[in-house]
Protein backbone atom coordinates (compact mmCIF):
# COMPACT_ATOMS: atom_id res chain seq x y z
CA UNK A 1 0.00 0.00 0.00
CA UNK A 2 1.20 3.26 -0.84
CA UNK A 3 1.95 6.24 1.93
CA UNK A 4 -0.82 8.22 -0.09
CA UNK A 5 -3.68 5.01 -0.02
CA UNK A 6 -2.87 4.21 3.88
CA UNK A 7 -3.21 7.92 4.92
CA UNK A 8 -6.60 8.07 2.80
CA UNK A 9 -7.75 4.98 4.54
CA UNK A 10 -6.65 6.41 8.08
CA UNK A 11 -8.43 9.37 7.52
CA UNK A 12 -11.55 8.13 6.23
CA UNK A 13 -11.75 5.28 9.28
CA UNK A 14 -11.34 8.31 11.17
CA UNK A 15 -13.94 10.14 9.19
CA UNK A 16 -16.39 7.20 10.04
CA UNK A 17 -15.27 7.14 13.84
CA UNK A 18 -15.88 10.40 14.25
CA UNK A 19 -19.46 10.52 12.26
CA UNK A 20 -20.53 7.69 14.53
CA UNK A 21 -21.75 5.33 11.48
CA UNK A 22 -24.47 4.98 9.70
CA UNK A 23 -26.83 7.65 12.36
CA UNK A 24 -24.81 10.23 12.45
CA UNK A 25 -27.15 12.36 10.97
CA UNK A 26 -29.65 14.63 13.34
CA UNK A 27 -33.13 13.32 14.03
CA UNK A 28 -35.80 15.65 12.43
CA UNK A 29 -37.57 16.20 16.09
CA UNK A 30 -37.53 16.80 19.69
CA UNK A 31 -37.02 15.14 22.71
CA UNK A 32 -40.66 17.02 23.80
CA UNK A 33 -42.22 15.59 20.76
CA UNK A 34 -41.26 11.98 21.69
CA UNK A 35 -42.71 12.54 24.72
CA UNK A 36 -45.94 13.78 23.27
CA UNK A 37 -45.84 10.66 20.92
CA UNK A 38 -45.84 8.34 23.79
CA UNK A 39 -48.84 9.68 25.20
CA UNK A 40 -50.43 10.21 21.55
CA UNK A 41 -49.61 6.92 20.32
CA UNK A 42 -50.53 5.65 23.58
CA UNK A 43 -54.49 6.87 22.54
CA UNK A 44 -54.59 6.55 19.20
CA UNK A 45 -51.94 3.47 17.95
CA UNK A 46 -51.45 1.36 20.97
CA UNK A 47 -55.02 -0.57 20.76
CA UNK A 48 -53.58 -2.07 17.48
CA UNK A 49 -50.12 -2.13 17.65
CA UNK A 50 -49.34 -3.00 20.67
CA UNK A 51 -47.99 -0.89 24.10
CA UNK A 52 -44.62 -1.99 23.00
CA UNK A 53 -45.09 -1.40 19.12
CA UNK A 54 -45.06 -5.21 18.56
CA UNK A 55 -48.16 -5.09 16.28
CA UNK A 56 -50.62 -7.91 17.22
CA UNK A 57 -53.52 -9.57 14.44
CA UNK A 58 -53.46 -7.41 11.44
CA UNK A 59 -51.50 -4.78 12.80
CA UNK A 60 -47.83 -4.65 11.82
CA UNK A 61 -44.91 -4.15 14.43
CA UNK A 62 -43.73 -0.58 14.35
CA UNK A 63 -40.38 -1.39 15.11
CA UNK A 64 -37.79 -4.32 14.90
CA UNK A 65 -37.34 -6.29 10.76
CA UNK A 66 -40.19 -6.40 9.01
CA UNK A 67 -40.82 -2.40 10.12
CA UNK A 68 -36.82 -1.76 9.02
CA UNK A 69 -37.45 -3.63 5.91
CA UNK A 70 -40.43 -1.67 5.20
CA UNK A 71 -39.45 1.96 5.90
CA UNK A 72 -35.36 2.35 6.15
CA UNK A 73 -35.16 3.18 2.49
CA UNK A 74 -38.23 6.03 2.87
CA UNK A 75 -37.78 9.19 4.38
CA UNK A 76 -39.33 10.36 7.85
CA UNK A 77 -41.37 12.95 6.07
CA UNK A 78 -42.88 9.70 3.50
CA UNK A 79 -43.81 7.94 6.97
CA UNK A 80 -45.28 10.89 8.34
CA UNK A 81 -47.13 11.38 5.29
CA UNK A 82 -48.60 7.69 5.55
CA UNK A 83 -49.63 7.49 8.97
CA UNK A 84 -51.18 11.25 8.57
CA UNK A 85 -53.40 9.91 5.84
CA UNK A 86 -53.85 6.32 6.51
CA UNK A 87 -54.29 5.94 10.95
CA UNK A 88 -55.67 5.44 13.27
CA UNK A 89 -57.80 2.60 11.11
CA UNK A 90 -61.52 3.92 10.97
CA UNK A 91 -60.37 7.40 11.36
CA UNK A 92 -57.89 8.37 9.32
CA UNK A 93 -56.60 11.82 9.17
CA UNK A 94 -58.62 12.91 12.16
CA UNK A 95 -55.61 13.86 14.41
CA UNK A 96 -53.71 17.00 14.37
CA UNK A 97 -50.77 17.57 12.56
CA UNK A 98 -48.77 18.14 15.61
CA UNK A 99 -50.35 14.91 16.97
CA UNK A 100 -49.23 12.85 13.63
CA UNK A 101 -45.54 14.44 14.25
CA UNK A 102 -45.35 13.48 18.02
CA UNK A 103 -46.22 9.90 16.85
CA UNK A 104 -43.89 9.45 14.10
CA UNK A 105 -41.04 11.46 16.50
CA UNK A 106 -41.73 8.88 18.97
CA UNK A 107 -41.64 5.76 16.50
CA UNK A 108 -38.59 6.78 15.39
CA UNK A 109 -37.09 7.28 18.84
CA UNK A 110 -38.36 3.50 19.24
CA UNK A 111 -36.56 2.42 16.43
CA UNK A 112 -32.88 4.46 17.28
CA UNK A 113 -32.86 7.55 16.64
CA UNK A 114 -31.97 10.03 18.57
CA UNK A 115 -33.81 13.55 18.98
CA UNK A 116 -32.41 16.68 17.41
CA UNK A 117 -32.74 20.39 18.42
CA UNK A 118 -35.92 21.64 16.10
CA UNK A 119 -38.87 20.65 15.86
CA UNK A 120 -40.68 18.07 13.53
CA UNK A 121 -43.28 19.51 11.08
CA UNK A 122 -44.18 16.54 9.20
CA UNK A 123 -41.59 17.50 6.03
CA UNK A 124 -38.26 15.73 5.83
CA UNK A 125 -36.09 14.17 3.39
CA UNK A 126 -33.97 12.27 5.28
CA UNK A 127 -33.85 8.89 5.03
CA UNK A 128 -35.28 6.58 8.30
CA UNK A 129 -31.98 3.99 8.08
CA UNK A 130 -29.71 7.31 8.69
CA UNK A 131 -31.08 8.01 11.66
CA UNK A 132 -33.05 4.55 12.95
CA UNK A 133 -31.94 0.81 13.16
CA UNK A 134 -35.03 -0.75 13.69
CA UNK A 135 -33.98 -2.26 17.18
CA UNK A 136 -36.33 -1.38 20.14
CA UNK A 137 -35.39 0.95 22.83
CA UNK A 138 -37.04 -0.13 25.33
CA UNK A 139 -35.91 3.33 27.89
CA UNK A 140 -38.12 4.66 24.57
CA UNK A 141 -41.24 2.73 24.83
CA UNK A 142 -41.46 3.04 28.87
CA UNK A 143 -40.30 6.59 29.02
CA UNK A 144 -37.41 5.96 31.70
């Protein structure tokens, strides 16, 4: 290896060390909006998908594979966008904007990521795999 390749490939291991992997970008929300979710989703999502977001009968789990499989490649503003138009089952649409934001802040703090400093408004491109794994965070879900 060349003294020019090995100091490229120190500095961009570095570059990845110091980025912290694949989340290192800032969650589109706030740790008050997570909060809010938990109570929201709570009301409105829990009677189907479960208190821990495990999904039960017809109702898929909202965090873990299949959920990863399903959303990681869409952004936070696409989920948003779903849930705002298609939940809670037999009356969709009926919450509040802020309400549908609190919700998907919280899902995503289920799945990973980690809150940011502004607020979510329901529009954002980034993508739910650079922010989320998928694995449950359980501190999350009971809101210790």
């Amino acid at each position: 290896m060349t003294g020019f390749c090995r100091k490229m490939t120190v500095a961009a291991i570095m570059s990845l060390s110091l980025c912290g992997g694949a989340q290192a970008q800032s969650s589109p929300f706030t740790p008050e909006q997570i909060n809010a979710g938990r109570e929201n989703f709570g009301m409105y999502c829990a009677g189907c998908h479960g208190d821990n977001l495990t999904g039960g009968g017809e109702a898929p789990a909202l965090t873990g594979g299949i959920f990863n499989h399903d959303w990681s490649n869409q952004s936070v503003g696409a989920f948003f966008a779903f849930i705002s138009n298609a939940m809670p089952q037999g009356l969709e649409g009926a919450l509040t904007p802020e309400e549908y934001a609190s919700i998907t802040a919280y899902i995503m703090a289920a799945n990973g990521a980690k809150p940011g400093t502004a607020p979510f408004t329901g529009k954002s491109d980034i993508k739910i795999s650079a922010i989320a794994d998928g694995k449950l965070v359980s501190g999350v879900v009971s809101g210790k």
